[in-house]
N, C-alpha and C. Protein backbone atom coordinates (compact mmCIF):
# COMPACT_ATOMS: atom_id res chain seq x y z
N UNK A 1 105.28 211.73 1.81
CA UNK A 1 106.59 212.16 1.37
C UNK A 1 107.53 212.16 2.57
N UNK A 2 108.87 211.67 2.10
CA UNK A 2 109.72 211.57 3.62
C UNK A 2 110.42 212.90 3.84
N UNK A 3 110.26 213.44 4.80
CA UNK A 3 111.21 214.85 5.08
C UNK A 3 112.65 213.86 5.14
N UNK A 4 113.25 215.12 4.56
CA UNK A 4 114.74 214.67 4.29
C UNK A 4 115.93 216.26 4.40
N UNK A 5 116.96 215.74 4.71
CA UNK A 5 117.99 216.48 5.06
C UNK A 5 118.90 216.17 4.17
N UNK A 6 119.38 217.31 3.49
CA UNK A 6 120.73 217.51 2.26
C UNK A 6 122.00 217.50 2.97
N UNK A 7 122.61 216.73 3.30
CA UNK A 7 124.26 216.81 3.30
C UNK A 7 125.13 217.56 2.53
N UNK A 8 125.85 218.54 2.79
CA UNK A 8 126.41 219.70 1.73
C UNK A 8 127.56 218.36 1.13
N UNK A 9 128.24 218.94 -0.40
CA UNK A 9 129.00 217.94 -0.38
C UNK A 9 130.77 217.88 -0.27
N UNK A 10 131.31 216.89 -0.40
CA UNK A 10 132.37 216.48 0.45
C UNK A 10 133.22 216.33 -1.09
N UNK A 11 134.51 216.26 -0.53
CA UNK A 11 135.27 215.80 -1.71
C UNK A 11 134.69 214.18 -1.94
N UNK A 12 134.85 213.41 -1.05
CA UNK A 12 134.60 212.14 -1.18
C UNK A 12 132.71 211.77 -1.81
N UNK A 13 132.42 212.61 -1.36
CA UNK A 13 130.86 212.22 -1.71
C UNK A 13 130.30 213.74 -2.37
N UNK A 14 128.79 213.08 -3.27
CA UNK A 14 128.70 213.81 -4.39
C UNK A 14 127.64 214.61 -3.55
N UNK A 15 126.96 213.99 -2.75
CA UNK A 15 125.35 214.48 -1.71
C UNK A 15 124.88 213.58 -1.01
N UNK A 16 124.11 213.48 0.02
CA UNK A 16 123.54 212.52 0.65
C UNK A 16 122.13 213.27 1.23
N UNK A 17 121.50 212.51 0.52
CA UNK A 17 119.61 212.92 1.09
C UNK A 17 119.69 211.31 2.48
N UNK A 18 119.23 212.36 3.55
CA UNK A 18 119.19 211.63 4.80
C UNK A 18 117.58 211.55 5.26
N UNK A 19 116.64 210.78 5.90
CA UNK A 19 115.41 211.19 6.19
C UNK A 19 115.60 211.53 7.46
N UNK A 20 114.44 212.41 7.52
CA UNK A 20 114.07 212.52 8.93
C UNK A 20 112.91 212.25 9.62
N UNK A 21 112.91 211.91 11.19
CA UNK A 21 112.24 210.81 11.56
C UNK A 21 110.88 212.28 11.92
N UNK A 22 109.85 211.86 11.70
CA UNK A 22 108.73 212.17 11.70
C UNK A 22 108.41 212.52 13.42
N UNK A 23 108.58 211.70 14.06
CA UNK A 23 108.35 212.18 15.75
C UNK A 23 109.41 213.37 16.40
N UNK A 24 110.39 212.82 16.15
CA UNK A 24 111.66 213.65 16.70
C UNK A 24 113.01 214.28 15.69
N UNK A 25 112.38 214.48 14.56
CA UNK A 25 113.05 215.23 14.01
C UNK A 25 114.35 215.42 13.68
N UNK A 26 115.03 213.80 13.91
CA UNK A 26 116.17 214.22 13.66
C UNK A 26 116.71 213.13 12.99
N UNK A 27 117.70 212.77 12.16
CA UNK A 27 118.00 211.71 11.29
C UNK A 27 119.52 210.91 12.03
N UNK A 28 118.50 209.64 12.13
CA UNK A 28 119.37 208.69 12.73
C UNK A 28 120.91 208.47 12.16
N UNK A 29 121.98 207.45 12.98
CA UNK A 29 123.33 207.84 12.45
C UNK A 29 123.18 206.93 11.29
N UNK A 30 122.40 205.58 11.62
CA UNK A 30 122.20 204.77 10.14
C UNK A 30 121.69 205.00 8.88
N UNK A 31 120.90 206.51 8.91
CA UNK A 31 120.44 206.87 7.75
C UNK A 31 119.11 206.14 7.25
N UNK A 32 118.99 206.08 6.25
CA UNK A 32 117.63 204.51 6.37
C UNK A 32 117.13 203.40 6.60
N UNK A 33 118.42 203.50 6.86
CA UNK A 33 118.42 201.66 7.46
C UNK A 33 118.23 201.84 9.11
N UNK A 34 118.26 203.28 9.85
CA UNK A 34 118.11 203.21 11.03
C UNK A 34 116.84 203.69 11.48
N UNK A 35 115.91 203.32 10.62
CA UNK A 35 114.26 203.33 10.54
C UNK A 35 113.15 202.41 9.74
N UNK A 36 111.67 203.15 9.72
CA UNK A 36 110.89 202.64 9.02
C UNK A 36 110.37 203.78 7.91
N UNK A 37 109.64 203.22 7.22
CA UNK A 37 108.83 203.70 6.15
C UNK A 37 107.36 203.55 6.59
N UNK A 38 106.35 204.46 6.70
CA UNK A 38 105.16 204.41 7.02
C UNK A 38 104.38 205.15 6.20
N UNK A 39 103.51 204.87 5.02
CA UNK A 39 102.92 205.40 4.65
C UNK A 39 103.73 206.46 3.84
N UNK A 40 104.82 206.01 3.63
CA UNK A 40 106.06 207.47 2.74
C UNK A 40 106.42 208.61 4.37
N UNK A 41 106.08 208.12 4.86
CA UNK A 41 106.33 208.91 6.37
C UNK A 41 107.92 208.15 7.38
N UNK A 42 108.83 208.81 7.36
CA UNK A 42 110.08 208.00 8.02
C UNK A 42 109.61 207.98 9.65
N UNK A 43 110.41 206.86 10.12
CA UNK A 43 110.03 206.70 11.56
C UNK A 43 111.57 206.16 11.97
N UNK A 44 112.59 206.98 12.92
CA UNK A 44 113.51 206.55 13.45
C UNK A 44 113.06 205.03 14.36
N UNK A 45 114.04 204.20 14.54
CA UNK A 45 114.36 203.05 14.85
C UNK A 45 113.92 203.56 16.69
N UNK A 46 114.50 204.16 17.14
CA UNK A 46 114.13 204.84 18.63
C UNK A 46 112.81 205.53 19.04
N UNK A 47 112.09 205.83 17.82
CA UNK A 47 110.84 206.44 18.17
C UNK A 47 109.73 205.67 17.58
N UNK A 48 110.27 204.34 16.59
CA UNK A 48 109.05 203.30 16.49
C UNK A 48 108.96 203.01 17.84
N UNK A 49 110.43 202.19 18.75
CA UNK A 49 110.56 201.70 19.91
C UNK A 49 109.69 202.25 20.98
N UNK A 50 109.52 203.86 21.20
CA UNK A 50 108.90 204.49 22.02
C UNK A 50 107.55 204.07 22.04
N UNK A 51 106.73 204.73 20.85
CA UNK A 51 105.45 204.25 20.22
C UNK A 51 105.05 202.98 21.24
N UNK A 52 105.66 201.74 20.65
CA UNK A 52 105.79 200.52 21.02
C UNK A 52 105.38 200.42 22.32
N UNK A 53 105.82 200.44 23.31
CA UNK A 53 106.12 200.52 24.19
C UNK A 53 105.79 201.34 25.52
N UNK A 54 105.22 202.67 24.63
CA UNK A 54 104.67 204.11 25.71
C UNK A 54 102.62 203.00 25.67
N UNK A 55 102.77 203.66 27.36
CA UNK A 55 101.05 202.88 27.69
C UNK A 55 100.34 204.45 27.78
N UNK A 56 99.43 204.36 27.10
CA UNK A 56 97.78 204.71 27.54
C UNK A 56 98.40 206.22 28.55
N UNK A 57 98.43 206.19 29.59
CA UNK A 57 98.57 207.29 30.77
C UNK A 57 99.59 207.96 30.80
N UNK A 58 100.94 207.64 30.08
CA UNK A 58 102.08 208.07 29.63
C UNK A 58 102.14 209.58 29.65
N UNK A 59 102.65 210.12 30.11
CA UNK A 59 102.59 211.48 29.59
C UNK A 59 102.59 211.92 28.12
N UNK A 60 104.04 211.56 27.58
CA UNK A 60 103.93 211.62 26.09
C UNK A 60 103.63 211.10 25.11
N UNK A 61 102.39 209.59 25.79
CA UNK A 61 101.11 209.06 25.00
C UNK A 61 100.55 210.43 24.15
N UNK A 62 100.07 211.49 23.97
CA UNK A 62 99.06 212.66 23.70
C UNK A 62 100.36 212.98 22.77
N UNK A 63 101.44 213.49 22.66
CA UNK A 63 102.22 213.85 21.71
C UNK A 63 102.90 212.81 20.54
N UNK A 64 102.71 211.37 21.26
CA UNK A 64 102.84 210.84 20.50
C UNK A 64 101.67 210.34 19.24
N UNK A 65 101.16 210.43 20.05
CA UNK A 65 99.73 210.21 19.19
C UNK A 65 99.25 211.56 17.74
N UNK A 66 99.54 212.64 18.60
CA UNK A 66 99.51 213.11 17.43
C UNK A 66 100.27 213.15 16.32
N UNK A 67 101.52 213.10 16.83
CA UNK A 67 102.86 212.99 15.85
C UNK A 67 102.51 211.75 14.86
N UNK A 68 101.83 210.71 15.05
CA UNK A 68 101.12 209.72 14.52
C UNK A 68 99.93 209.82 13.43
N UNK A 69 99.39 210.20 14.21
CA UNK A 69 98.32 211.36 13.48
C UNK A 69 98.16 211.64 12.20
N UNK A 70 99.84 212.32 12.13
CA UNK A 70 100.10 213.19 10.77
C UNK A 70 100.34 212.02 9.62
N UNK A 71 100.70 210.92 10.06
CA UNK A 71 101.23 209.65 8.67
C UNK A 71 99.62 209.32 8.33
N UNK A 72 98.40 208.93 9.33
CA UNK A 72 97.61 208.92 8.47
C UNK A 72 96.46 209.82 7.86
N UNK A 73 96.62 210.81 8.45
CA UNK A 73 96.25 212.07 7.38
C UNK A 73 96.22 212.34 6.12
N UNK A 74 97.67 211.92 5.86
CA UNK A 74 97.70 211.44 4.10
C UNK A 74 97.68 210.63 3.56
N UNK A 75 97.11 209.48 4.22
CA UNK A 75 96.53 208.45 3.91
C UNK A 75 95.26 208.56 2.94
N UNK A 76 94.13 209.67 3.95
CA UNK A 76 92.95 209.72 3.38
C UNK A 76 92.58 210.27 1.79
């Protein structure tokens, strides 16, 4: 299930369900299009990149990993 954030509403708009990104918790300015879908699990566009990219000895290899963790958990 994607955690998501309610936008109160606006004259112009009726509501906006925003996701939020599963590592860092916070919902990109693109909204869904400024991520992935994993397993029904959202992943900001900046913290797939991290993932990607963080090696093995990293410091926040161990936090990332768990934050990871949690998408396939509900997998099983």
């Amino acid at each position: 299930m994607v955690k998501e954030r309610i936008v109160p509403c606006t004259k112009k708009k009726r509501g906006v369900v925003l996701p939020v990104c599963l590592i860092c918790e916070q919902t990109p300015p693109d909204g869904i299009a400024g991520g992935i879908l994993v397993s029904g699990r959202f992943l900001c566009a900046a913290c797939e990149d991290e993932i990607v990219h963080t090696r093995v000895g990293d410091s926040r290899y161990s936090h990332l990993k768990d934050k990871v963790k949690r998408i396939w958990a509900r997998v099983k």
